[in-house]
C-alpha atoms as a PDB file:
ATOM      1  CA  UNK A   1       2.337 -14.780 -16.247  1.00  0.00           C
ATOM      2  CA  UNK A   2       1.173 -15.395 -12.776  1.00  0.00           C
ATOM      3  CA  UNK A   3       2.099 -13.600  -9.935  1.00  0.00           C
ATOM      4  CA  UNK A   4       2.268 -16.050  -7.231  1.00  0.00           C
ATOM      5  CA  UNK A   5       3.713 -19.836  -7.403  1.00  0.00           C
ATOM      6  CA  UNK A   6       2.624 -22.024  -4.726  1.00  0.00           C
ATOM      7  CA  UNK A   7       4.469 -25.458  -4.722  1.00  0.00           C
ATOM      8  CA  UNK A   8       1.886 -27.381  -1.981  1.00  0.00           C
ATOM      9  CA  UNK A   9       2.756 -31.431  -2.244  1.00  0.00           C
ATOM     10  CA  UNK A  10      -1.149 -32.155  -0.502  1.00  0.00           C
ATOM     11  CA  UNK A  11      -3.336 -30.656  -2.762  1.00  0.00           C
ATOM     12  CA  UNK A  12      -6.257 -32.044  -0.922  1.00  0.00           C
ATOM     13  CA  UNK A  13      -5.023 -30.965   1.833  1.00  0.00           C
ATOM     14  CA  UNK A  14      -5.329 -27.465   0.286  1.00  0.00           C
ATOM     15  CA  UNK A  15      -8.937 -28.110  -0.896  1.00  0.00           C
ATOM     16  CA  UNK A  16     -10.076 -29.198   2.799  1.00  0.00           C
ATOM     17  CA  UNK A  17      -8.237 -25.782   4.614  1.00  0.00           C
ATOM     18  CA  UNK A  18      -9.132 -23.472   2.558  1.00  0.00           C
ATOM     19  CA  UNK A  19     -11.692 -20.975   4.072  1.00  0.00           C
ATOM     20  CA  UNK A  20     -15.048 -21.830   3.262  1.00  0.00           C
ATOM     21  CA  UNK A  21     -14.464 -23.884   0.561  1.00  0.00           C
ATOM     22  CA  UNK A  22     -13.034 -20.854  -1.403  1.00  0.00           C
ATOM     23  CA  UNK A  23     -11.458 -21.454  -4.607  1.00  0.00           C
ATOM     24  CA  UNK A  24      -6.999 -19.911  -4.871  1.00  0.00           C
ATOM     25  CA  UNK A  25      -7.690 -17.648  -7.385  1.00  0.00           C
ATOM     26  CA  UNK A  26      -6.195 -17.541 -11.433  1.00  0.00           C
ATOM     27  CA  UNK A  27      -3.253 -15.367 -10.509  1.00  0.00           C
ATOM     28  CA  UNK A  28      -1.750 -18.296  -8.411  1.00  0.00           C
ATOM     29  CA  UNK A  29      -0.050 -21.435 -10.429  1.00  0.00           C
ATOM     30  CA  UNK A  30      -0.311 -24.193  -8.365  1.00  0.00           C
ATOM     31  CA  UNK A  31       2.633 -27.159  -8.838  1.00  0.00           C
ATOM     32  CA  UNK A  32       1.362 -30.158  -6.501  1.00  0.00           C
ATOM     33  CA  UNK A  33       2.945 -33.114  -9.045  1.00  0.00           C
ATOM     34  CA  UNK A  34       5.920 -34.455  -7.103  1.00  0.00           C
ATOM     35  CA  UNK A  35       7.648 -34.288 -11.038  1.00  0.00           C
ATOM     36  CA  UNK A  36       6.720 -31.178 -11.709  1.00  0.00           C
ATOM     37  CA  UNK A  37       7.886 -29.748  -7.993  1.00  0.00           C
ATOM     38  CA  UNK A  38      11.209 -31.586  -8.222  1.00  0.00           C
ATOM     39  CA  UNK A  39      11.883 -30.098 -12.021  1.00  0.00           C
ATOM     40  CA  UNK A  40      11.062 -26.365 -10.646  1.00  0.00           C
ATOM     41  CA  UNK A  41      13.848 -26.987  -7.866  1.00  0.00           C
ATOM     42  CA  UNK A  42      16.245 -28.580 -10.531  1.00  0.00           C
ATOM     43  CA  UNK A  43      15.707 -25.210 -12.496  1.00  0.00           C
ATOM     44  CA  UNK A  44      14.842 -22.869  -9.404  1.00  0.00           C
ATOM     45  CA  UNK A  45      17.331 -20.501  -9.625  1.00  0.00           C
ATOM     46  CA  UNK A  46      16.027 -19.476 -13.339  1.00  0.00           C
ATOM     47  CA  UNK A  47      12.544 -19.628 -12.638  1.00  0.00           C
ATOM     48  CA  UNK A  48      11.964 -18.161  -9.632  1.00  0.00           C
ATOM     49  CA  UNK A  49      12.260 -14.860 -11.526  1.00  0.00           C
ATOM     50  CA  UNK A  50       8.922 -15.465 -13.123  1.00  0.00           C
ATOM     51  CA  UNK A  51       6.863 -14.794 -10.147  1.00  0.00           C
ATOM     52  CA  UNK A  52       6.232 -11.898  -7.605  1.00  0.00           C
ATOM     53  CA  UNK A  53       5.644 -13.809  -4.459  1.00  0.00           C
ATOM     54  CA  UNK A  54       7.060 -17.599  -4.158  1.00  0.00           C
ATOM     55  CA  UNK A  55       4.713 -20.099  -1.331  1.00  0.00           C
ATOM     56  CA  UNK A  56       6.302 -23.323  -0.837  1.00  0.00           C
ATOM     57  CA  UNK A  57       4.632 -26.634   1.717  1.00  0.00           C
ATOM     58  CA  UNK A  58       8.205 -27.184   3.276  1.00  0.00           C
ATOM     59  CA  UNK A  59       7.852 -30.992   2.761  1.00  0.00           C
ATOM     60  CA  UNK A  60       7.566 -30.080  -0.938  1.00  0.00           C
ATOM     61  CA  UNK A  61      10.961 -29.635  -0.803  1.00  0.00           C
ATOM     62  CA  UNK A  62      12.147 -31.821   1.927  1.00  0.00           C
ATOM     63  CA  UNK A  63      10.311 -34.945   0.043  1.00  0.00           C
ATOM     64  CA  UNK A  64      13.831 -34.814  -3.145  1.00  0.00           C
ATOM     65  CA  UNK A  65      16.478 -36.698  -2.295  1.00  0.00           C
ATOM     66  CA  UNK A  66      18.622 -33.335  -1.977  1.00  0.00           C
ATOM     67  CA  UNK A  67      17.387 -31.563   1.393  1.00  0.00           C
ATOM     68  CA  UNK A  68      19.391 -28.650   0.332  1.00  0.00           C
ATOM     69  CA  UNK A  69      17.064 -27.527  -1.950  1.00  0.00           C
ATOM     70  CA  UNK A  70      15.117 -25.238   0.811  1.00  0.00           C
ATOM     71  CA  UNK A  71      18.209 -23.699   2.071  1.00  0.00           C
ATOM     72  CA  UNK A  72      19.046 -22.717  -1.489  1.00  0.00           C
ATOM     73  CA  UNK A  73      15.548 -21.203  -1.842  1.00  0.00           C
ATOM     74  CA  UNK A  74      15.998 -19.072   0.938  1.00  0.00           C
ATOM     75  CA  UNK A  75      19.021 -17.797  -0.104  1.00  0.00           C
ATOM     76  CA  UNK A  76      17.928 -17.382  -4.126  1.00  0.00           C
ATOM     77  CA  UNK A  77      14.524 -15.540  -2.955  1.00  0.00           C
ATOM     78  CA  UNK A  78      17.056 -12.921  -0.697  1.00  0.00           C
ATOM     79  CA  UNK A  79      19.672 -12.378  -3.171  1.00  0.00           C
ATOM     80  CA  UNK A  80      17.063 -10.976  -5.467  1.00  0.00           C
ATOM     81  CA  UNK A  81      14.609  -9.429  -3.040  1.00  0.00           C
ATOM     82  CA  UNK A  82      11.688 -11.762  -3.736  1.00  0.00           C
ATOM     83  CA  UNK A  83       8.928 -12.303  -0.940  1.00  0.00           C
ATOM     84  CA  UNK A  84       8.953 -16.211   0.175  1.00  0.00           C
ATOM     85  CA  UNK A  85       6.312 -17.399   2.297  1.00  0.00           C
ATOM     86  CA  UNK A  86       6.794 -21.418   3.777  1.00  0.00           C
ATOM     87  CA  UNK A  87       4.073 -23.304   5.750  1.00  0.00           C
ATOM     88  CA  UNK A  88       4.503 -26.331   7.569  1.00  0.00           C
ATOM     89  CA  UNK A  89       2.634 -28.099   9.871  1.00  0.00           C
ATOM     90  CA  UNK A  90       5.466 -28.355  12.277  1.00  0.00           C
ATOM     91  CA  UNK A  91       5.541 -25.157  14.216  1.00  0.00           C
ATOM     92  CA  UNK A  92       3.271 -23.355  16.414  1.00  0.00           C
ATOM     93  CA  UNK A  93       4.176 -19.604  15.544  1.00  0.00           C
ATOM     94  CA  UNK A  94       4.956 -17.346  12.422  1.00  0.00           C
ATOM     95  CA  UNK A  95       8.364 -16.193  11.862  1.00  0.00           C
ATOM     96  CA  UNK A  96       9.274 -13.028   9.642  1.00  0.00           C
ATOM     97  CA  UNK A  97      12.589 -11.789   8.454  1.00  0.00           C
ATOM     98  CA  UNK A  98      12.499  -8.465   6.300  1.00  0.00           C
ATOM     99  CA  UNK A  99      15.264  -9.843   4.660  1.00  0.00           C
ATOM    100  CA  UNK A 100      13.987 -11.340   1.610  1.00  0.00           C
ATOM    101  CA  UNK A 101      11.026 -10.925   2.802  1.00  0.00           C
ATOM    102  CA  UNK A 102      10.340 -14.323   4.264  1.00  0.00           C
ATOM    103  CA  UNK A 103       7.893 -15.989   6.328  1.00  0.00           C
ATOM    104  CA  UNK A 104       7.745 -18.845   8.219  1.00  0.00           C
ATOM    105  CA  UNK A 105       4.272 -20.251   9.422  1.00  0.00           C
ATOM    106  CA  UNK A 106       1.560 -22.937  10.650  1.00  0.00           C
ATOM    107  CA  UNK A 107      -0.387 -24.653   7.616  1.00  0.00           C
ATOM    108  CA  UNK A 108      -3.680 -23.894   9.343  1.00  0.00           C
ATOM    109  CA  UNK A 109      -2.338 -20.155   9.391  1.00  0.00           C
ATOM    110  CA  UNK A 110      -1.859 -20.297   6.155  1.00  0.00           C
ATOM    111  CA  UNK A 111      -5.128 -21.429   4.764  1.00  0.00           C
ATOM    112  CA  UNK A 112      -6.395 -19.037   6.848  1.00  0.00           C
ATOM    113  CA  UNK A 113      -9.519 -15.833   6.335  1.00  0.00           C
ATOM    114  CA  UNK A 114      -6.146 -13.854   5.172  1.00  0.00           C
ATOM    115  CA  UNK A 115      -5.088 -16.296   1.840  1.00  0.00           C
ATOM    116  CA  UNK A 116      -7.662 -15.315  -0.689  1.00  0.00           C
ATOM    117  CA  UNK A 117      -7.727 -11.172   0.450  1.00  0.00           C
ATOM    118  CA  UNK A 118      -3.620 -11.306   0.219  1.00  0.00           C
ATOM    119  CA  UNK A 119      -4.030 -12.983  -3.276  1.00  0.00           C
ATOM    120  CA  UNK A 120      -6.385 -10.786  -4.161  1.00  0.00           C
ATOM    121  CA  UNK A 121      -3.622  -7.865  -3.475  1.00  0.00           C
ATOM    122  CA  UNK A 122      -1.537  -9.481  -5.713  1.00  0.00           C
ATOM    123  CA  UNK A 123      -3.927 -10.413  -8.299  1.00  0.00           C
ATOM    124  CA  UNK A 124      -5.000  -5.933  -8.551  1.00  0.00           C
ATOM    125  CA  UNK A 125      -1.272  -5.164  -9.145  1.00  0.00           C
ATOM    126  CA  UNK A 126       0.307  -4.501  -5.342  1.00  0.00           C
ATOM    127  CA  UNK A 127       3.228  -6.534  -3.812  1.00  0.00           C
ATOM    128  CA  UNK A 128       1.146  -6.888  -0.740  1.00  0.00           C
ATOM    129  CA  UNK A 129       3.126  -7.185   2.795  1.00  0.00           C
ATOM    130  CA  UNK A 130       3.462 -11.131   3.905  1.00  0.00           C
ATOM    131  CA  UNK A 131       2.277 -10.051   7.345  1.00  0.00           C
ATOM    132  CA  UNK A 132      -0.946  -9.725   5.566  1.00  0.00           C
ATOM    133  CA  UNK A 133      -0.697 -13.624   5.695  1.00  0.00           C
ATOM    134  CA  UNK A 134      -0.855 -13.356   9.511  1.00  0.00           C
ATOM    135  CA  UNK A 135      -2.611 -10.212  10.680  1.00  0.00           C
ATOM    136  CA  UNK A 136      -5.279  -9.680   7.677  1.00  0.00           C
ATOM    137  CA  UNK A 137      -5.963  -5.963   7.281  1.00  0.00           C
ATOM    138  CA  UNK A 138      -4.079  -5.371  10.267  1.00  0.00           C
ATOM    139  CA  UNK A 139      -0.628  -6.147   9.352  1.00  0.00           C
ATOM    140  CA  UNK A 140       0.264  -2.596   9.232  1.00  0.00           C
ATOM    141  CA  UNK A 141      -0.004  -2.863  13.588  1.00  0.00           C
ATOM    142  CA  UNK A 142       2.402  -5.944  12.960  1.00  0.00           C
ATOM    143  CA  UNK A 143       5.463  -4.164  11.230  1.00  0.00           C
ATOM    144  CA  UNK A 144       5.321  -1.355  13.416  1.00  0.00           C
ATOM    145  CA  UNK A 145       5.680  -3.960  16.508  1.00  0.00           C
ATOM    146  CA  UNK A 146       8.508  -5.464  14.503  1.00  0.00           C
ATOM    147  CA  UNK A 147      10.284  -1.912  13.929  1.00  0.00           C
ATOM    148  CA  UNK A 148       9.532  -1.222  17.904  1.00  0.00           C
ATOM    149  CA  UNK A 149      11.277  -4.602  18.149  1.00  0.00           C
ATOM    150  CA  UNK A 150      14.150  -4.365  15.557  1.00  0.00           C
ATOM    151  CA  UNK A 151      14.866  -0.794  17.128  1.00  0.00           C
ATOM    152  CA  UNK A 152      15.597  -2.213  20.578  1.00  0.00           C
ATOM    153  CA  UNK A 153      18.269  -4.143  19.251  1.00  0.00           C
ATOM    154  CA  UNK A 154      19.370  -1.048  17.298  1.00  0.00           C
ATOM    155  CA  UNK A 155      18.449  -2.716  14.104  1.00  0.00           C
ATOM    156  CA  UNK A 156      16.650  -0.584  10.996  1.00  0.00           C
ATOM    157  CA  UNK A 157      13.284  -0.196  11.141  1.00  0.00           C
ATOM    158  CA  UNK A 158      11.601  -0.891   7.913  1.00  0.00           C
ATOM    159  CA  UNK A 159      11.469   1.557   4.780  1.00  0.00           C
ATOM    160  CA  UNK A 160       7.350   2.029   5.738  1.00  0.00           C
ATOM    161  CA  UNK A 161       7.902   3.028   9.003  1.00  0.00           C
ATOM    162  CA  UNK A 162       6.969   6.919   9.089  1.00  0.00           C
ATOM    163  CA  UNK A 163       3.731   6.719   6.069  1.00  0.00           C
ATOM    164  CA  UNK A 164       2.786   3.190   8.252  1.00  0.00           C
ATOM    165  CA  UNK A 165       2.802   4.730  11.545  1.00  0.00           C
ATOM    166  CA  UNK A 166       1.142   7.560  10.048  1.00  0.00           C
ATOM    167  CA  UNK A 167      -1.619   5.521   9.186  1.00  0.00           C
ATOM    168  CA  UNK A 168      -2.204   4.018  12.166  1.00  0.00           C
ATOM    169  CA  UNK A 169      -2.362   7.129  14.026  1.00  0.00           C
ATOM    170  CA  UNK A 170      -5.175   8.130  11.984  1.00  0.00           C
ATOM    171  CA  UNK A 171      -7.152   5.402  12.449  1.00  0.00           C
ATOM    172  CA  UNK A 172      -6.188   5.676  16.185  1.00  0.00           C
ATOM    173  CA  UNK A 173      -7.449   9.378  15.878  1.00  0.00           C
ATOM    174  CA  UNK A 174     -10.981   8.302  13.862  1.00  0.00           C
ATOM    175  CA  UNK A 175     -11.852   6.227  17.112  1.00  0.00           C
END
């Protein structure tokens, strides 16, 4: 079994942004028939379960005659914890909710230096962080601005909070 689906509608699209021509690696299956996309939403509640990280083009899903189908991702992906990442060419900044986790971003973010390192991740056994997607080996700095953030509106800072920050102080100390 593969550990990450990604349901992109433009496969050439894929082939042209990815980073130096790189190649998505074998752990990823890749669904870019309109058929085959529109028969994993029928059945999405089921097979979702199959994979550890779901990455969905959001006009894969807004191309089916039933638009509903993304809100019900969203809400299968945070009912059982599962890390869902969306792209779309339509807005100009990344949006994460720890609650799920999910990710909202730019297409060219996406196919981005970060894709084939955060595969990688997933590929060697980890349930990498989906900031990875957006800050590359940095995304530790990321969730610790998000817990600053979250904790001025006196919401929970994430479960990595004290061994993160710990890190970074480190590698604040080793400069």
């Amino acid at each position: 079994m593969n550990k990450i689906l990604l349901l992109e509608d433009r496969p050439d699209r894929m082939r042209q942004m990815l980073n130096n021509g790189d190649i998505m690696p074998d752990n990823v299956d890749i669904i870019s028939d309109m058929e085959e996309i529109g028969s994993f939403l029928e059945e999405m509640e089921i097979r979702i379960t199959d994979y550890e990280i779901i990455i969905v083009h959001r006009s894969a899903l807004t191309q089916h005659a039933d638009n509903g189908f993304y809100n019900t991702l969203v809400a299968e992906c945070r009912e059982i914890d599962k890390p869902l990442v969306v792209f779309t060419g339509g807005i100009g900044q990344s949006i994460y909710s720890n609650d799920g986790p999910i990710l909202l971003m730019n297409s060219k973010n996406f196919y981005s230096a970060n894709l084939i390192p955060f595969v990688n991740l997933a590929n060697d056994g980890k349930r990498p962080s989906l900031l990875y997607l957006v800050s590359g080996e940095i995304w530790e700095l990321s969730e610790l601005m998000l817990d600053r953030h979250n904790s001025t509106y006196n919401e929970q800072p994430s479960s990595n909070f004290e061994k993160i920050s710990s890190k970074i102080n480190l590698k604040i100390e080793e400069l």
